[in-house]
N, C-alpha and C. Protein backbone atom coordinates (compact mmCIF):
# COMPACT_ATOMS: atom_id res chain seq x y z
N UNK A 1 7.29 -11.86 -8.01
CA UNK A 1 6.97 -10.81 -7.07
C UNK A 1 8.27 -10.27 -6.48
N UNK A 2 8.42 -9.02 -5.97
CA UNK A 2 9.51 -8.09 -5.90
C UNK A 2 9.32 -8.25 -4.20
N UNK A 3 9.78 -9.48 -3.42
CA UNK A 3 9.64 -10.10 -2.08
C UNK A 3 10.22 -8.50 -1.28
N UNK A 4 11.21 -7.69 -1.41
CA UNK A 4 11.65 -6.60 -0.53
C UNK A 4 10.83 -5.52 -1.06
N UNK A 5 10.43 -4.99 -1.83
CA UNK A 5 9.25 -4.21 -1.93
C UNK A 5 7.86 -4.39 -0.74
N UNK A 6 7.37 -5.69 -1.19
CA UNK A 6 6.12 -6.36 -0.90
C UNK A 6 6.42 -6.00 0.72
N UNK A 7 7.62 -6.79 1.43
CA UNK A 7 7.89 -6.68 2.66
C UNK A 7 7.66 -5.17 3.02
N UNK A 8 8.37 -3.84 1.98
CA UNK A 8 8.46 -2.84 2.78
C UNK A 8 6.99 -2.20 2.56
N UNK A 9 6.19 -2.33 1.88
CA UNK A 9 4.85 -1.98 1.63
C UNK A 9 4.02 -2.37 2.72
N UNK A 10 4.25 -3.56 3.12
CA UNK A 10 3.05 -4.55 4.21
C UNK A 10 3.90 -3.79 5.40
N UNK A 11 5.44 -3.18 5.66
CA UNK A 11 5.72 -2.39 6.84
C UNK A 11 5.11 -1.29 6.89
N UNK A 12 4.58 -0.70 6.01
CA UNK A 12 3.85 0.76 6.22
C UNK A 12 2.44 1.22 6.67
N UNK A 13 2.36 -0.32 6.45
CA UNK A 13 0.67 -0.41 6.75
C UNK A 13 0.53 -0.97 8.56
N UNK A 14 1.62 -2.13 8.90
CA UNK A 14 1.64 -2.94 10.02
C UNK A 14 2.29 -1.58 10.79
N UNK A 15 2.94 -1.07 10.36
CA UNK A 15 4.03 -0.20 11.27
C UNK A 15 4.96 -0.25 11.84
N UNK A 16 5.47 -1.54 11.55
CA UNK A 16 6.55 -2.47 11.99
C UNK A 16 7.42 -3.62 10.57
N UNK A 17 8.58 -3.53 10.85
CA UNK A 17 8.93 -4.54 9.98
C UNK A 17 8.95 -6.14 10.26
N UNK A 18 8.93 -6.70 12.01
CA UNK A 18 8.50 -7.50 12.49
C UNK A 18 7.70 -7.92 12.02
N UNK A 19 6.32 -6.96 12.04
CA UNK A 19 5.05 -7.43 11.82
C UNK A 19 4.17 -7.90 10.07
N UNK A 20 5.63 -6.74 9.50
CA UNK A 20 5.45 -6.48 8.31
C UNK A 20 6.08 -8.45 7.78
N UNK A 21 6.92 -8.75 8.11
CA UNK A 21 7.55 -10.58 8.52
C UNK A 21 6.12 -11.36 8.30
N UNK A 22 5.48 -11.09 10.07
CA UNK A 22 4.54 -11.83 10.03
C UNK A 22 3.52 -12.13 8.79
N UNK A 23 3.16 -10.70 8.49
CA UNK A 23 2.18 -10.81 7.48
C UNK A 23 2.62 -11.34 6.27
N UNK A 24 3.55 -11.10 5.88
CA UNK A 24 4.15 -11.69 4.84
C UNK A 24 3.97 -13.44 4.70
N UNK A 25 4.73 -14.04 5.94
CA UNK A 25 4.29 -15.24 6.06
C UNK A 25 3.14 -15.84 5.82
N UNK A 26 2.40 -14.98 7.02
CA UNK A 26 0.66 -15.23 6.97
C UNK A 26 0.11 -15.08 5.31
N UNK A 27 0.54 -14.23 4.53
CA UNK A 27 -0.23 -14.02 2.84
C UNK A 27 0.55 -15.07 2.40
N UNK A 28 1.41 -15.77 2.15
CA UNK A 28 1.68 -16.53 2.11
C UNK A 28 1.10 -18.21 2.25
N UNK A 29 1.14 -18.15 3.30
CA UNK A 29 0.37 -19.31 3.86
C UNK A 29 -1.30 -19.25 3.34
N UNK A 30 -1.39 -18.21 3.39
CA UNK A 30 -3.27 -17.97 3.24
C UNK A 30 -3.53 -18.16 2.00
N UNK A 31 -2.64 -18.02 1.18
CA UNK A 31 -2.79 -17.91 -0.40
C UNK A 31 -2.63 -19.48 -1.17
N UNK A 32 -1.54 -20.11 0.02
CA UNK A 32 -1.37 -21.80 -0.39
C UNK A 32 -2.86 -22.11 -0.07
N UNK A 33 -3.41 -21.96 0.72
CA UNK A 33 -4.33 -22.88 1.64
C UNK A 33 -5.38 -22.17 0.61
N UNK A 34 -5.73 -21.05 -0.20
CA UNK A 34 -6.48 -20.76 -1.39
C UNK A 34 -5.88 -20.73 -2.06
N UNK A 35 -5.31 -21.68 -2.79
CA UNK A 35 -4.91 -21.98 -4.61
C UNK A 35 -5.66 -21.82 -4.98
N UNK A 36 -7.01 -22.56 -4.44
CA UNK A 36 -8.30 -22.81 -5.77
C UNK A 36 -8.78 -22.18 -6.29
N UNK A 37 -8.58 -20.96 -4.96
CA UNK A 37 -9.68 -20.12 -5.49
C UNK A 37 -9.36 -18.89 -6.18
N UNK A 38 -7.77 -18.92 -6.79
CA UNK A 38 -7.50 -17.96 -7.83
C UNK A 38 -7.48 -18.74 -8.95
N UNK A 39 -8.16 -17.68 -9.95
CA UNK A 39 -8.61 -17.75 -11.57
C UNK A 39 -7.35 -17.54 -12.41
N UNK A 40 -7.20 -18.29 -12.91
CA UNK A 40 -5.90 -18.17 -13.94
C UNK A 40 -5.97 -16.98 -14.66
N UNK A 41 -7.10 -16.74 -14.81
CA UNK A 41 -7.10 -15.77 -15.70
C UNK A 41 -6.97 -14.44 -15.43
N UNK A 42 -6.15 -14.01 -14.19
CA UNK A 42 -5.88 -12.72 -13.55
C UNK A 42 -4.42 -12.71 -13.00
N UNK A 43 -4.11 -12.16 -12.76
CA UNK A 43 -2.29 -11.89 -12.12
C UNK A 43 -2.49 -12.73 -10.68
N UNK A 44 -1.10 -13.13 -10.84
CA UNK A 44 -1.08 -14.50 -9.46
C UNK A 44 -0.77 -13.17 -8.44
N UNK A 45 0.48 -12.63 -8.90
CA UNK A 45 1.00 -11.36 -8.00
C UNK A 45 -0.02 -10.48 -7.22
N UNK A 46 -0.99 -9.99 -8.38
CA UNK A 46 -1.83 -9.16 -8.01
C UNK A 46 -3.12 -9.69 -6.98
N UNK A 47 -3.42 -10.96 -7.31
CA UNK A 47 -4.09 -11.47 -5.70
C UNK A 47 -2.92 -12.09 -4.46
N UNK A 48 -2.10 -12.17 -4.50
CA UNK A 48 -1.67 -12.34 -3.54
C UNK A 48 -1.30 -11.24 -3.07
N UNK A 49 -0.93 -9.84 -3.62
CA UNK A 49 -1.26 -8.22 -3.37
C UNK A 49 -2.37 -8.27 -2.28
N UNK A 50 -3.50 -8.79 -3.21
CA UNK A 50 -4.74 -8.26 -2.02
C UNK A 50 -4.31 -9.45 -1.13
N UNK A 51 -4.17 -10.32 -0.88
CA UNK A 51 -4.23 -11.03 0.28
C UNK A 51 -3.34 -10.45 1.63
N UNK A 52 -2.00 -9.86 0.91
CA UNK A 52 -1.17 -9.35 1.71
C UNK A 52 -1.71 -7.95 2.33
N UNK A 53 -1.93 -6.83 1.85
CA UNK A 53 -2.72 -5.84 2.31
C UNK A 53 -3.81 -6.11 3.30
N UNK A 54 -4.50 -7.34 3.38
CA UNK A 54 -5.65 -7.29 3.92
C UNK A 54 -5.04 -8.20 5.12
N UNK A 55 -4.28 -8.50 4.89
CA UNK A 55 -3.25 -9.67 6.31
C UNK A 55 -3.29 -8.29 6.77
N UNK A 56 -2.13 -7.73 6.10
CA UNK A 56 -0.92 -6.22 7.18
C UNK A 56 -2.06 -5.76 8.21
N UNK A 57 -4.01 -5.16 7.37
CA UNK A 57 -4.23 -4.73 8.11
C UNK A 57 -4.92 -5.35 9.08
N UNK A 58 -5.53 -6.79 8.86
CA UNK A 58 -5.79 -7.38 9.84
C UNK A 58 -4.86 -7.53 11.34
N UNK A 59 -3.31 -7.43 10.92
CA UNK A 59 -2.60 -7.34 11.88
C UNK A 59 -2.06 -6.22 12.78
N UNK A 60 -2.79 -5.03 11.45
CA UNK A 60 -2.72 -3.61 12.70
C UNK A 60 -3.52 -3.58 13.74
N UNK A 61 -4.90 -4.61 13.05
CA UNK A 61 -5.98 -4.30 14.18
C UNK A 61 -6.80 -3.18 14.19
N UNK A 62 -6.71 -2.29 12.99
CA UNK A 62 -7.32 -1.26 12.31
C UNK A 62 -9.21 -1.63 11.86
N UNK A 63 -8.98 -2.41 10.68
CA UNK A 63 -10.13 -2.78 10.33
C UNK A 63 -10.24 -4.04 9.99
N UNK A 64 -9.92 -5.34 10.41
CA UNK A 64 -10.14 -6.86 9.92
C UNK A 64 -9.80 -7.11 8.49
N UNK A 65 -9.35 -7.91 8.24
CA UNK A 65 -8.77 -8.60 6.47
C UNK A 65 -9.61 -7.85 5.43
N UNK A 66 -10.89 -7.73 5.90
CA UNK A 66 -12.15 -7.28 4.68
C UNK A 66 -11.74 -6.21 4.27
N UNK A 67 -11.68 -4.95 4.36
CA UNK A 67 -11.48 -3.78 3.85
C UNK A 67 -10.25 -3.08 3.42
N UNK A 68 -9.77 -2.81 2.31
CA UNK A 68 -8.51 -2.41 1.59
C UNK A 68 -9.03 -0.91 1.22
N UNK A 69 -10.18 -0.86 1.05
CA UNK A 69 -10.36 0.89 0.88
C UNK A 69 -11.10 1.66 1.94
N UNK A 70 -10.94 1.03 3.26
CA UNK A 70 -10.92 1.68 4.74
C UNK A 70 -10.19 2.49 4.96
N UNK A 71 -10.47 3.77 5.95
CA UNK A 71 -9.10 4.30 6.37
C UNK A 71 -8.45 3.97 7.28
N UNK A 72 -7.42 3.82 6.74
CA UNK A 72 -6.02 3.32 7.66
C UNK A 72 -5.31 3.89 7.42
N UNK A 73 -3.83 3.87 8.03
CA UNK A 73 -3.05 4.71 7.96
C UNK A 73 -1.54 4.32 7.61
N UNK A 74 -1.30 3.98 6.22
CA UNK A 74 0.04 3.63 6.24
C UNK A 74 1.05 5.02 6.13
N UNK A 75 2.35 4.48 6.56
CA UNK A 75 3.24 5.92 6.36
C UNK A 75 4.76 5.04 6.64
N UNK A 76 5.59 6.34 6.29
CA UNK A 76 6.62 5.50 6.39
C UNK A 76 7.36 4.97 7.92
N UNK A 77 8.03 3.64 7.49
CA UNK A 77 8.84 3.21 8.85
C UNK A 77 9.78 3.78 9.93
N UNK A 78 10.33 4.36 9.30
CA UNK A 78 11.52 5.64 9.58
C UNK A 78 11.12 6.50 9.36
N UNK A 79 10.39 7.41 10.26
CA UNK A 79 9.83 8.97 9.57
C UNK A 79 10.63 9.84 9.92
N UNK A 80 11.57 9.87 11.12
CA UNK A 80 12.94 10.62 11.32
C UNK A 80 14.16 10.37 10.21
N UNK A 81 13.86 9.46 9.09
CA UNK A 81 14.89 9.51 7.67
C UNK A 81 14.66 11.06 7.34
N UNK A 82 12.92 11.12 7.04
CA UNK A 82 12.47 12.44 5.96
C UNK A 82 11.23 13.13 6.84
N UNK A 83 11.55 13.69 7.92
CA UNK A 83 10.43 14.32 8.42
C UNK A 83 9.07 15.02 7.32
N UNK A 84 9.65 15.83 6.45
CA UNK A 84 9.17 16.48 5.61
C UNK A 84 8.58 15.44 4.70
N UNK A 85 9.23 14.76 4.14
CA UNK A 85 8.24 13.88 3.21
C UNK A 85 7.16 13.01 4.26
N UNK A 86 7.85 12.80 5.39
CA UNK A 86 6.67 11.80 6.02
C UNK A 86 5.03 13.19 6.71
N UNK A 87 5.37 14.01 6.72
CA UNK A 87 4.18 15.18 7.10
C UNK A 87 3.76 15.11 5.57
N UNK A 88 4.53 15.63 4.54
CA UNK A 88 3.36 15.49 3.01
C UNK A 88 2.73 14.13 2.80
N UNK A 89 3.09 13.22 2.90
CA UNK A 89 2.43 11.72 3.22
C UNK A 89 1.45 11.71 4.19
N UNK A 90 1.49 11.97 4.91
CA UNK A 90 0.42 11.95 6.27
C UNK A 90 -0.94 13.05 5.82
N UNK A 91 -0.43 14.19 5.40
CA UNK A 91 -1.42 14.83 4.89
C UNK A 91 -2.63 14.29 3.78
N UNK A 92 -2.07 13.32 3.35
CA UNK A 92 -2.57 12.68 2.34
C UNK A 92 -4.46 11.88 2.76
N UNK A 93 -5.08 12.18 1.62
CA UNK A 93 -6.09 11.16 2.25
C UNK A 93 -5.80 9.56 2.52
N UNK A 94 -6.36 8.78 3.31
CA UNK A 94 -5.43 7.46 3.27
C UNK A 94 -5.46 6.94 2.28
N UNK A 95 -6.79 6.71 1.23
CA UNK A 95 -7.00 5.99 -0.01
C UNK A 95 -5.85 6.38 -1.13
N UNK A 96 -5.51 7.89 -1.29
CA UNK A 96 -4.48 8.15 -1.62
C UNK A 96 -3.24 8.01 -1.70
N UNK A 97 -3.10 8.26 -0.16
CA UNK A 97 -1.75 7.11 0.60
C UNK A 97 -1.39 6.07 -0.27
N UNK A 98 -2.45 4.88 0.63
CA UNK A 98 -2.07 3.93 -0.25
C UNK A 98 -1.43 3.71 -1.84
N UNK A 99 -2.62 4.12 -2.06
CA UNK A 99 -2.40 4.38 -3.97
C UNK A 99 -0.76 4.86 -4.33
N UNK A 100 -0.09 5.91 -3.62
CA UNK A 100 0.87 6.50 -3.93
C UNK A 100 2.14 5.49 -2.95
N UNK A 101 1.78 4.60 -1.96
CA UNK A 101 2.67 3.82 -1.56
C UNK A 101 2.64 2.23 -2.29
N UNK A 102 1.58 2.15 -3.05
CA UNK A 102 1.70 0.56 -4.44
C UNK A 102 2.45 0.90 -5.18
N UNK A 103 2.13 2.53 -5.87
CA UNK A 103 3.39 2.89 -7.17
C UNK A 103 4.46 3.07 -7.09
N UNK A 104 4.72 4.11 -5.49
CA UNK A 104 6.51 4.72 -5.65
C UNK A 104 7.40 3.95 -4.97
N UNK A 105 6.15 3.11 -3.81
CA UNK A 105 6.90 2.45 -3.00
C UNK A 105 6.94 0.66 -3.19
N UNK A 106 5.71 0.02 -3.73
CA UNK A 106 6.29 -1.01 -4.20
C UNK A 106 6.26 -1.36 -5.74
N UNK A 107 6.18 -0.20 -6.28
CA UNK A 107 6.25 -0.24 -7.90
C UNK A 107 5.44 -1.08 -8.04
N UNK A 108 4.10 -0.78 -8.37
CA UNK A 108 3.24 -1.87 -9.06
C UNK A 108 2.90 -1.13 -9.97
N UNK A 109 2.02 -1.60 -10.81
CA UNK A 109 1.65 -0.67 -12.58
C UNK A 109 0.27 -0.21 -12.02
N UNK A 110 -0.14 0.64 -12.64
CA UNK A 110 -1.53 1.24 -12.77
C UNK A 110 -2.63 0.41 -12.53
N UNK A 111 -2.33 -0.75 -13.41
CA UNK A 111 -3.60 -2.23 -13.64
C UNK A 111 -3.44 -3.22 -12.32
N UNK A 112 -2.15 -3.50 -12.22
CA UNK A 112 -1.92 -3.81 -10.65
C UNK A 112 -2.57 -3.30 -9.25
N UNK A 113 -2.31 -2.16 -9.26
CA UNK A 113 -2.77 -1.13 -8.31
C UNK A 113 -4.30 -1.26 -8.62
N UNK A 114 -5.02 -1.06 -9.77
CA UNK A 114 -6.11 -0.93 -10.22
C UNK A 114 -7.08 -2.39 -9.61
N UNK A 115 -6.34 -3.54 -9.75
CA UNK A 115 -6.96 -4.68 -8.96
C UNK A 115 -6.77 -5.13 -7.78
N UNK A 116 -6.07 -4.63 -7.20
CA UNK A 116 -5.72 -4.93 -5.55
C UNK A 116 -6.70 -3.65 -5.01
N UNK A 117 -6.86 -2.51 -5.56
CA UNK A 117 -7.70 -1.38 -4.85
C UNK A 117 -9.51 -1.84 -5.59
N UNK A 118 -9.57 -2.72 -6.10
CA UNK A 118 -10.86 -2.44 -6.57
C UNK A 118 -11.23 -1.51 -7.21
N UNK A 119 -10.18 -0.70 -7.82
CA UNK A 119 -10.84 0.87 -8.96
C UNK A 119 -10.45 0.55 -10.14
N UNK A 120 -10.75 1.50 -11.23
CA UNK A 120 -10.50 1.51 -12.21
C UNK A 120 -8.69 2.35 -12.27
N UNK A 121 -8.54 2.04 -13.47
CA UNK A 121 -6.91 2.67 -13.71
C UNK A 121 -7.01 3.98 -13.77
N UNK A 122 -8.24 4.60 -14.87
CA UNK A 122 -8.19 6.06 -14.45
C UNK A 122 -8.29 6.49 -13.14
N UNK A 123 -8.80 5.64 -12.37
CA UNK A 123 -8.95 6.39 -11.23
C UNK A 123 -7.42 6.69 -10.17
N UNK A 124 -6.74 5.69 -10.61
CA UNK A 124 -5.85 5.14 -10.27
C UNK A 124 -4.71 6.63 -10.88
N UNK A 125 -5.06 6.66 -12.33
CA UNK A 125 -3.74 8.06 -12.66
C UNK A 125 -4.80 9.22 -11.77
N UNK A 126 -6.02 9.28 -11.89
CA UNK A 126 -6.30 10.91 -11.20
C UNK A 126 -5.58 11.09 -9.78
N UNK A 127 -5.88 9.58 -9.13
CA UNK A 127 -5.67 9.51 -7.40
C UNK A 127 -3.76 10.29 -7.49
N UNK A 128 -3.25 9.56 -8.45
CA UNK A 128 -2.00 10.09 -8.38
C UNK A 128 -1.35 11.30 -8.85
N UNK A 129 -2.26 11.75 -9.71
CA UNK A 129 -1.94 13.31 -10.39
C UNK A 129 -2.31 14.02 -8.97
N UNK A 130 -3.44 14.15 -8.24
CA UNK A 130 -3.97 14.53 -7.48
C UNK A 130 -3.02 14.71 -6.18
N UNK A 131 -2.28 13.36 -5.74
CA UNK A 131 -1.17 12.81 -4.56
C UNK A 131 -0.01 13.66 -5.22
N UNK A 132 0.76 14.05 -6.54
CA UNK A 132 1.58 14.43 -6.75
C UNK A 132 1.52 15.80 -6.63
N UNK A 133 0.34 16.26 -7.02
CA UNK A 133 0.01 17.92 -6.83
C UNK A 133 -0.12 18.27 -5.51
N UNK A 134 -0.35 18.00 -4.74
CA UNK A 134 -0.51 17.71 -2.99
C UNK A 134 1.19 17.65 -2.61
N UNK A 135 1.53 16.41 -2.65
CA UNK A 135 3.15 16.61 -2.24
C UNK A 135 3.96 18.03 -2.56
N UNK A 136 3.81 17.49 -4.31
CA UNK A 136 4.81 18.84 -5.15
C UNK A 136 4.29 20.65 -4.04
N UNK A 137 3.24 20.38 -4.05
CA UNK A 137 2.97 22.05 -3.13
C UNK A 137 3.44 21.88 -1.21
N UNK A 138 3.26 20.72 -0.80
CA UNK A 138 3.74 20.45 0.46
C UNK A 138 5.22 20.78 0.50
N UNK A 139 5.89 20.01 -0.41
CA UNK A 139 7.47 20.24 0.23
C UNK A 139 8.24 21.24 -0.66
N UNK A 140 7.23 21.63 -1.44
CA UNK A 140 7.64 23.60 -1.97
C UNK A 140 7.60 24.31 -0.98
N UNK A 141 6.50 24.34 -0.03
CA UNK A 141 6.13 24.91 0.96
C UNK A 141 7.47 24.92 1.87
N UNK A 142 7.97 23.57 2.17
CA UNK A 142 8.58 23.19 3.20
C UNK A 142 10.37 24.31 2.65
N UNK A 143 10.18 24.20 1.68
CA UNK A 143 11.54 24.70 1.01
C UNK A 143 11.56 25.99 1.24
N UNK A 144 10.41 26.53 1.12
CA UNK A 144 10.39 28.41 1.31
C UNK A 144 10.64 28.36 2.44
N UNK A 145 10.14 27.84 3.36
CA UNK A 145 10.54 27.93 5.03
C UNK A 145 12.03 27.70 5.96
């Protein structure tokens, strides 16, 4: 697992890198204390993915551990880095969001993404053709101005 990715992914969701720490720990810990109950026969990475997502948002206090395709609101940590990219991000639906902060931001693959979100992979390239066509016209926009 790509530990500074993972960290900056679980910050976008917590809203904090502190918190983004905590959770980290906490998926961690939560994932020892369930060994059992992952199946060999699936990516170790990719459930401890969902475990971590569902920590971050348990720790926003948004919607409790259960729900990964709730809306919530991740975005970036520093939004005074890229004002402009952080408004085309925000515009985003959250499910989208997300989706487009597993791939660009913690590089996970399609099938990755595809099992931590509970969707299928196509759904997974439309969500992102869809997030790219959205941006690409947002910060065109931003450029004419």
């Amino acid at each position: 697992m790509r530990y500074s990715r993972f960290l900056n992914t679980l910050a976008t969701i917590t809203g904090s890198r502190d918190r983004a720490h905590d959770a980290g720990q906490e998926t961690f810990a939560r994932a020892y204390a369930a060994r059992a109950k992952w199946r060999e026969d699936s990516s170790l990475e990719t459930w401890v993915w969902r475990i971590g997502l569902r920590t971050a948002l348990g720790l926003r206090g948004e919607l409790g551990e259960a729900h990964l395709n709730g809306s919530f609101d991740p975005g970036l940590v520093d939004p005074q880095r890229d004002p402009v990219l952080t408004a085309a991000l925000r515009a985003l639906p959250p499910k989208r969001r997300l989706v487009v902060f597993l791939r660009y931001f913690a590089d996970l693959s399609y099938g990755d993404i595809a099992r931590v979100c509970g969707i299928s992979e196509g759904t997974v390239a439309a969500t992102l053709a869809q997030a790219r066509e959205s941006l690409e016209g947002a910060l065109a926009e931003e450029e004419v101005t």
